[in-house]
Protein backbone atom coordinates (compact mmCIF):
# COMPACT_ATOMS: atom_id res chain seq x y z
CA UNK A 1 0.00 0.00 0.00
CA UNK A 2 1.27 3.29 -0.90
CA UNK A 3 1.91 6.05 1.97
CA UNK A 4 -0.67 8.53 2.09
CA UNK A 5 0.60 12.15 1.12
CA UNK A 6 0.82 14.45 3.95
CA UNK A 7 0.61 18.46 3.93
CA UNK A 8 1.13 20.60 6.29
CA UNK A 9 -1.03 23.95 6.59
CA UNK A 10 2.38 25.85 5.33
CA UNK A 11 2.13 23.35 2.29
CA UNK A 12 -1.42 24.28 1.35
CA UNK A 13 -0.78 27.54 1.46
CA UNK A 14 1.95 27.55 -0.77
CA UNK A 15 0.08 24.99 -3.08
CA UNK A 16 -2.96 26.68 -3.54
CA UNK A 17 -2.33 30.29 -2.36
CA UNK A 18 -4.73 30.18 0.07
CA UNK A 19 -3.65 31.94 3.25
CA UNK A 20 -3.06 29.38 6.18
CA UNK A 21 -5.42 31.83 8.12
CA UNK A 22 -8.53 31.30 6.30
CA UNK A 23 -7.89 27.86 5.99
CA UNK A 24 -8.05 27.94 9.82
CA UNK A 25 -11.23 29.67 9.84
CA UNK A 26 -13.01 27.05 7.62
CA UNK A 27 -11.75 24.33 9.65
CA UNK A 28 -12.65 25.60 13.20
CA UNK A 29 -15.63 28.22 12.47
CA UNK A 30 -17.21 26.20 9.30
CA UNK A 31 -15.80 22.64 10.17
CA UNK A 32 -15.16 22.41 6.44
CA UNK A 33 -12.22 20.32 6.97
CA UNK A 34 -11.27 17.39 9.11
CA UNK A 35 -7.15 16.67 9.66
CA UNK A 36 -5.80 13.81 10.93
CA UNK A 37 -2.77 14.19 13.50
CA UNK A 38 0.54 12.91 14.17
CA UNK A 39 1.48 10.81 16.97
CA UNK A 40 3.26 14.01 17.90
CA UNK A 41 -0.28 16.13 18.05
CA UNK A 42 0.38 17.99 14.42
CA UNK A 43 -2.04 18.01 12.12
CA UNK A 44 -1.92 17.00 8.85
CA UNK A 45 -3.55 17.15 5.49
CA UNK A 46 -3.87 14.49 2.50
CA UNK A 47 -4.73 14.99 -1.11
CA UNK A 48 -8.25 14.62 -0.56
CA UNK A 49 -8.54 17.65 1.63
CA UNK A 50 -6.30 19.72 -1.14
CA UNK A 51 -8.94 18.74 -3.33
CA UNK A 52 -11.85 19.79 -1.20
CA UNK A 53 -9.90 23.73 -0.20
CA UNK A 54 -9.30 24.38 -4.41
CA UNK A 55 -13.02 22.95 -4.59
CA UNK A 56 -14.51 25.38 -1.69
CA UNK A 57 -12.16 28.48 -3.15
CA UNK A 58 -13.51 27.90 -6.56
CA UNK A 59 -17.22 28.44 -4.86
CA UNK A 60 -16.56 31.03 -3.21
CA UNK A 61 -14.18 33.24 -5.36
CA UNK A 62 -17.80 32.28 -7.70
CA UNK A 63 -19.64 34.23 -5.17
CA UNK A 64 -21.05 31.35 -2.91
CA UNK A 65 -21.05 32.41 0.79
CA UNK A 66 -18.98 30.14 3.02
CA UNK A 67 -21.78 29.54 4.97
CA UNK A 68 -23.35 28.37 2.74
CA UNK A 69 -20.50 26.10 1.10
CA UNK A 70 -20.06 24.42 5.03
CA UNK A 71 -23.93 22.86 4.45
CA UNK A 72 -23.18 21.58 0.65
CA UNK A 73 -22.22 17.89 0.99
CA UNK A 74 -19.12 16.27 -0.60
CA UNK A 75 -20.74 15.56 -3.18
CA UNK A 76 -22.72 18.75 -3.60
CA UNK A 77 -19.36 20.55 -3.40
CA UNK A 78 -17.65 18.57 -6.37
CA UNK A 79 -20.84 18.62 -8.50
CA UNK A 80 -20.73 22.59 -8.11
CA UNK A 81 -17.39 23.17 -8.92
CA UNK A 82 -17.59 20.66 -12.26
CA UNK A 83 -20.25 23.36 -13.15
CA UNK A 84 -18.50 26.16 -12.80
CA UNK A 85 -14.78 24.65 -14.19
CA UNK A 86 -16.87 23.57 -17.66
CA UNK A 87 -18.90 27.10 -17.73
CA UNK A 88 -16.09 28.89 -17.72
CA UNK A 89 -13.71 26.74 -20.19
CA UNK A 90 -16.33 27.25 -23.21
CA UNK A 91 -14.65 29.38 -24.84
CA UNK A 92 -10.84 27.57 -24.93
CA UNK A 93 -9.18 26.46 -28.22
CA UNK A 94 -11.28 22.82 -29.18
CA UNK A 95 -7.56 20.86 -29.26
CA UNK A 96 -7.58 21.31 -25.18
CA UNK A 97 -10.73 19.43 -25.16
CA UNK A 98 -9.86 16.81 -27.55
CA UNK A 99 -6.60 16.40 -25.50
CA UNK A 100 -8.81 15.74 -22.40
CA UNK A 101 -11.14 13.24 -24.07
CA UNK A 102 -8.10 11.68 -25.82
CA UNK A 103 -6.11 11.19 -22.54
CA UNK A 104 -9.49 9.93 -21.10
CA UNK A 105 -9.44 7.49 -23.53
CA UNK A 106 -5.79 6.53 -23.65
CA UNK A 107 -6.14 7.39 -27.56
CA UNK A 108 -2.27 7.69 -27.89
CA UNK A 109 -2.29 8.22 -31.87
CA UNK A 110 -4.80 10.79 -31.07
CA UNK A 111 -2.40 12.87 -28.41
CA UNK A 112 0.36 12.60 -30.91
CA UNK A 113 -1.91 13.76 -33.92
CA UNK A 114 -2.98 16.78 -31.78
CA UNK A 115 0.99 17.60 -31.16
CA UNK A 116 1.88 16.86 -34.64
CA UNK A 117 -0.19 19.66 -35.85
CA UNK A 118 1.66 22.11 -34.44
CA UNK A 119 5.24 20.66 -35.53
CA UNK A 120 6.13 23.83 -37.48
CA UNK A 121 5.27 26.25 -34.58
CA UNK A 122 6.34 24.30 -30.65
CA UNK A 123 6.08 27.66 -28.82
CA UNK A 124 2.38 28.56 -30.15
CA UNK A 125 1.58 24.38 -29.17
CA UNK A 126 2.76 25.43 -25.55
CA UNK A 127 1.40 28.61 -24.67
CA UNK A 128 -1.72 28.16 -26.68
CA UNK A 129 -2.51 24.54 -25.79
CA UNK A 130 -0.43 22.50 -23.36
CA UNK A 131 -0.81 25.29 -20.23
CA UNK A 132 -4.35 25.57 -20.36
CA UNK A 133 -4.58 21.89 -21.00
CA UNK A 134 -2.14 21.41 -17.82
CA UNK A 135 -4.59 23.96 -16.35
CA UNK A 136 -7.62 22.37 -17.08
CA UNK A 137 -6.18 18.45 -15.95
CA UNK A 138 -5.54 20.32 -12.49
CA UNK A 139 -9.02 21.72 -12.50
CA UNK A 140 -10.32 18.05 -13.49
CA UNK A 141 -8.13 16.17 -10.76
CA UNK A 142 -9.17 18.35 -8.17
CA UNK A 143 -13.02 17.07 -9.06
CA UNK A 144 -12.08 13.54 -9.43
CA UNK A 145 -12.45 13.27 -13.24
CA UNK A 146 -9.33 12.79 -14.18
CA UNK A 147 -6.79 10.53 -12.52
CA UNK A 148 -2.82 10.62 -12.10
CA UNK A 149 -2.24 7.82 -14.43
CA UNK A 150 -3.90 9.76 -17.55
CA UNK A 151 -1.05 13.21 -16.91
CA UNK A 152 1.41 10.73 -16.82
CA UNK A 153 0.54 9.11 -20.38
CA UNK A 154 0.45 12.45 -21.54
CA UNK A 155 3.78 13.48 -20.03
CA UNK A 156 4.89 10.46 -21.50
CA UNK A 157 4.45 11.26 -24.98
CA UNK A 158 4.78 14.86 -25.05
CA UNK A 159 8.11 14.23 -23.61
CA UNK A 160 8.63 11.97 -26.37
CA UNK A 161 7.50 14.34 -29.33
CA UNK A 162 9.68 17.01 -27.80
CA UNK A 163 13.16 15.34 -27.77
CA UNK A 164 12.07 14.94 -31.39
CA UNK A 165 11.65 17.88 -32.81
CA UNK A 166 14.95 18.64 -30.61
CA UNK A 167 16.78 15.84 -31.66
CA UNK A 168 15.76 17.33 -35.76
CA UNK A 169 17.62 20.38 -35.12
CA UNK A 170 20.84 21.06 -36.63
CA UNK A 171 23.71 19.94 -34.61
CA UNK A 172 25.55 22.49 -32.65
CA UNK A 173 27.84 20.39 -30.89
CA UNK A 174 30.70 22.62 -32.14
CA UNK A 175 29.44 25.92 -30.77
CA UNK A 176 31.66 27.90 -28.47
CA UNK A 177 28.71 29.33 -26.91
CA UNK A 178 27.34 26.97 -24.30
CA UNK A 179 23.76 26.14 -22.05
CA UNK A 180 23.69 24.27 -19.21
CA UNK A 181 19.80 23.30 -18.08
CA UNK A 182 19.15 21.01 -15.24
CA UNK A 183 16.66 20.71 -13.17
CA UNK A 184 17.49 20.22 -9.43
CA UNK A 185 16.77 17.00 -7.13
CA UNK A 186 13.92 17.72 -5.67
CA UNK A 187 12.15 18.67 -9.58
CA UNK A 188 10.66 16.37 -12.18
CA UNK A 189 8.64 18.72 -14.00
CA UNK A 190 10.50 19.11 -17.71
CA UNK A 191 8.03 20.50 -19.90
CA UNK A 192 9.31 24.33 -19.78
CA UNK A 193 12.89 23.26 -19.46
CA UNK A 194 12.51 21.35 -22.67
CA UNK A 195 11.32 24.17 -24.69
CA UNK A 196 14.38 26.26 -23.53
CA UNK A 197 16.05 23.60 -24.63
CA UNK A 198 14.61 23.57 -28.08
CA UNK A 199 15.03 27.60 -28.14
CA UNK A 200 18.17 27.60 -27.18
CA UNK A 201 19.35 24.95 -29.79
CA UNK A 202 17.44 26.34 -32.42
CA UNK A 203 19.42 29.75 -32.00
CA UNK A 204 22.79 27.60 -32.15
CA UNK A 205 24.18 27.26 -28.90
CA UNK A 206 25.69 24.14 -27.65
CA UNK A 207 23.05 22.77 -24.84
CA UNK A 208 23.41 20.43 -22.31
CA UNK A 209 20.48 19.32 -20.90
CA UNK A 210 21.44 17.50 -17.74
CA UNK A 211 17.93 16.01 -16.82
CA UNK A 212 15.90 15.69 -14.19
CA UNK A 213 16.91 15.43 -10.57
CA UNK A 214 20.42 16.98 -10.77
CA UNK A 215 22.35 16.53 -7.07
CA UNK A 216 23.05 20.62 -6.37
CA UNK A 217 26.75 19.47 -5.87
CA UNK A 218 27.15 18.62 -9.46
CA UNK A 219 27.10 22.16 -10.93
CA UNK A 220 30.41 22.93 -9.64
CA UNK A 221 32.10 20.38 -11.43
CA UNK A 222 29.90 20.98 -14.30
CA UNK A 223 30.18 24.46 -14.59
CA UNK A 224 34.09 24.02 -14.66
CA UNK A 225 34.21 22.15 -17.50
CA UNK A 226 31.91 23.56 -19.74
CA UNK A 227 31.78 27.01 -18.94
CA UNK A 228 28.43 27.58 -20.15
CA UNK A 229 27.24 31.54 -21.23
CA UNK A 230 24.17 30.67 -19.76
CA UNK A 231 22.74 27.93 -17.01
CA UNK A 232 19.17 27.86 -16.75
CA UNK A 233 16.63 25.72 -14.42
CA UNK A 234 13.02 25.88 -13.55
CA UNK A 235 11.26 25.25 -10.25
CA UNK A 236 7.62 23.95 -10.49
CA UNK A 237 7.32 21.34 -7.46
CA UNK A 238 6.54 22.11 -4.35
CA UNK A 239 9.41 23.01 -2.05
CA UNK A 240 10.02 24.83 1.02
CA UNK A 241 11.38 27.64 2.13
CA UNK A 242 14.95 26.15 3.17
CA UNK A 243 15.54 24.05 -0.26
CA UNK A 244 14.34 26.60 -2.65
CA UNK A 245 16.89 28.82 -0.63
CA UNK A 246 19.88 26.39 -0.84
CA UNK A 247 18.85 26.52 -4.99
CA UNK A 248 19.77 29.68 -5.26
CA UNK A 249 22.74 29.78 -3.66
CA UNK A 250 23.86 26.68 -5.49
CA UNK A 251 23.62 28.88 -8.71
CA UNK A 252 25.08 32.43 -6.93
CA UNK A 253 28.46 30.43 -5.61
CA UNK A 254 29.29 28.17 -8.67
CA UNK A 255 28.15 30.60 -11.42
CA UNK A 256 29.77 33.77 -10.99
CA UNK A 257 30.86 33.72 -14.22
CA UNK A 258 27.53 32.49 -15.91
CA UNK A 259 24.45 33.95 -16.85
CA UNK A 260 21.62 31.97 -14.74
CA UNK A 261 18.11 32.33 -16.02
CA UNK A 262 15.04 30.35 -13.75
CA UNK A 263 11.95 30.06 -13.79
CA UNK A 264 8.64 28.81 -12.70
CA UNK A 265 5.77 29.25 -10.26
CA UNK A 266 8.48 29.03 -6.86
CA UNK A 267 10.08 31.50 -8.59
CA UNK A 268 7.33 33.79 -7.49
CA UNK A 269 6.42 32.11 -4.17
CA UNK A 270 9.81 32.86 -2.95
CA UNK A 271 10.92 35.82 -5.29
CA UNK A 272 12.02 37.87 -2.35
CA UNK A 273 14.55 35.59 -1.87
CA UNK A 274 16.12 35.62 -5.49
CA UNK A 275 18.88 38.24 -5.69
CA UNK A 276 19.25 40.65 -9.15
CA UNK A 277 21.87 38.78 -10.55
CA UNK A 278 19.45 36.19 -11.61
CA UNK A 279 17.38 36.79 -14.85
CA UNK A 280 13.51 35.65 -13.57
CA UNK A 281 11.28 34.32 -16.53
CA UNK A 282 7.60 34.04 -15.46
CA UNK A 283 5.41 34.85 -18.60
CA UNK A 284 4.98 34.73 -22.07
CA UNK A 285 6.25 38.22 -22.26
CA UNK A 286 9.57 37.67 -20.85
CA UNK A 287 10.03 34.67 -22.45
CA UNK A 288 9.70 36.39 -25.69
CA UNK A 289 12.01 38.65 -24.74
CA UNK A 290 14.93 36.36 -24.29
CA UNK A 291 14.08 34.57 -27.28
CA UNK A 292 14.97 37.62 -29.37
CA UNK A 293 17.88 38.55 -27.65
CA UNK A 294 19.90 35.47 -27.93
């Protein structure tokens, strides 16, 4: 049997941006939420109770009362936040859905028909598709319609169709000007760090892509032999305050030399803690940016 997941209150307010406070209040006031405890007296949260907080925020940043949300059963709770998560999606582009229904389905030659179509153009198939279609699976997990197992087929063959269309760019093995990307060993999230990876080959630089997972330890060593112009990561999982911390000053002592570019959505959890030397990419805007000036 697999270990159940355990948050604290600090992680679900870092998850889901929902202030530890409030979360407080509709435990104690609304008895909205039940945690178990530790043998040590601290509660604890799983992933069905993340499911229900992004379910009762949904209602209420909809304009349901709280009070009203604490005498809405389980059931009542999911059923009204399916409602609101399809009303509001009408108007995406139609591939999202048919990537939904295709995962659904485990229609692989489906998934990579969808992707295929936007061969000629990888950034427009990202920003346009695959992050409101991340968006959307989140939205769909968090009402139990869609199930771990179905993101990780898609992962899966994204993944796959990506490494091709890098693996079709013109080799630039022999280019003096050098990337490292990596992501560090706490992250397994590669979809952004795979298109900087295709950008950054397709403007002729030599890239490295050292994978998921990287020990912080190894950049050093790394770094010294390849003296990259630029090293770039992302941070998408979950971490806390101390690790995210001990990231960035991984990257400050062993790249003073080095450009470093991160990104992603820690970036702006912890952003006080990133100092100016670090270029911060968090939209489409800025991305665009440094696509034109390399």
């Amino acid at each position: 049997m697999m270990a159940k997941v355990k948050y604290s209150i600090k992680d679900l307010e870092n998850f889901t941006g929902i202030k530890a406070h409030t979360i407080r209040i509709w435990e104690q006031r609304y008895n909205l939420l039940k945690p178990e405890r530790t043998k040590t007296n601290i509660r604890f949260y799983d992933d069905t109770d993340l499911k229900k907080i992004l379910n009762i925020n949904l209602l209420y940043n909809s304009g349901y009362k709280i009070s009203k949300i604490a005498l809405l059963s389980e059931l009542n709770i999911i059923n009204n936040a399916k409602l609101i998560i399809t009303e509001r999606n009408l108007d995406e582009e139609p591939e999202v859905d048919a990537l939904i229904i295709a995962i659904l389905d485990f229609d692989k030659n489906k998934i990579k028909e969808i992707l295929n179509n936007y061969s000629s153009n990888i950034y427009k198939l990202y920003s346009s598709i695959i992050i409101p279609f991340l968006n959307k699976i989140g939205e769909l997990w968090q009402v139990n319609t869609i199930e771990i197992v179905h993101e990780h087929l898609f992962s899966s063959l994204y993944r796959d169709f990506l490494f091709s269309k890098i693996d079709n760019l013109a080799s630039t093995d022999h280019s003096e000007s050098s990337v490292i990307l990596f992501l560090h060993d706490d992250e397994q999230h590669e979809f952004s760090i795979l298109l900087y990876y295709y950008l950054f080959k397709s403007k002729g630089y030599n890239c490295f892509y050292l994978g998921q997972n990287l020990p912080l330890d190894n950049l050093k060593l790394t770094i010294s032999k390849i003296a990259p112009k630029y090293i770039l990561t992302t941070c998408i999982a979950q971490v806390n305050e101390n690790k995210f911390r001990s990231i960035i000053q991984s990257l400050v002592t062993h790249t003073t030399e080095t450009e470093v570019i991160i990104g992603g959505h820690q970036t702006s959890i912890f952003k006080e803690l990133i100092p100016s030397s670090i270029k911060v990419i968090n939209s489409k805007k800025e991305f665009e940016k440094l696509a034109a000036s390399l």
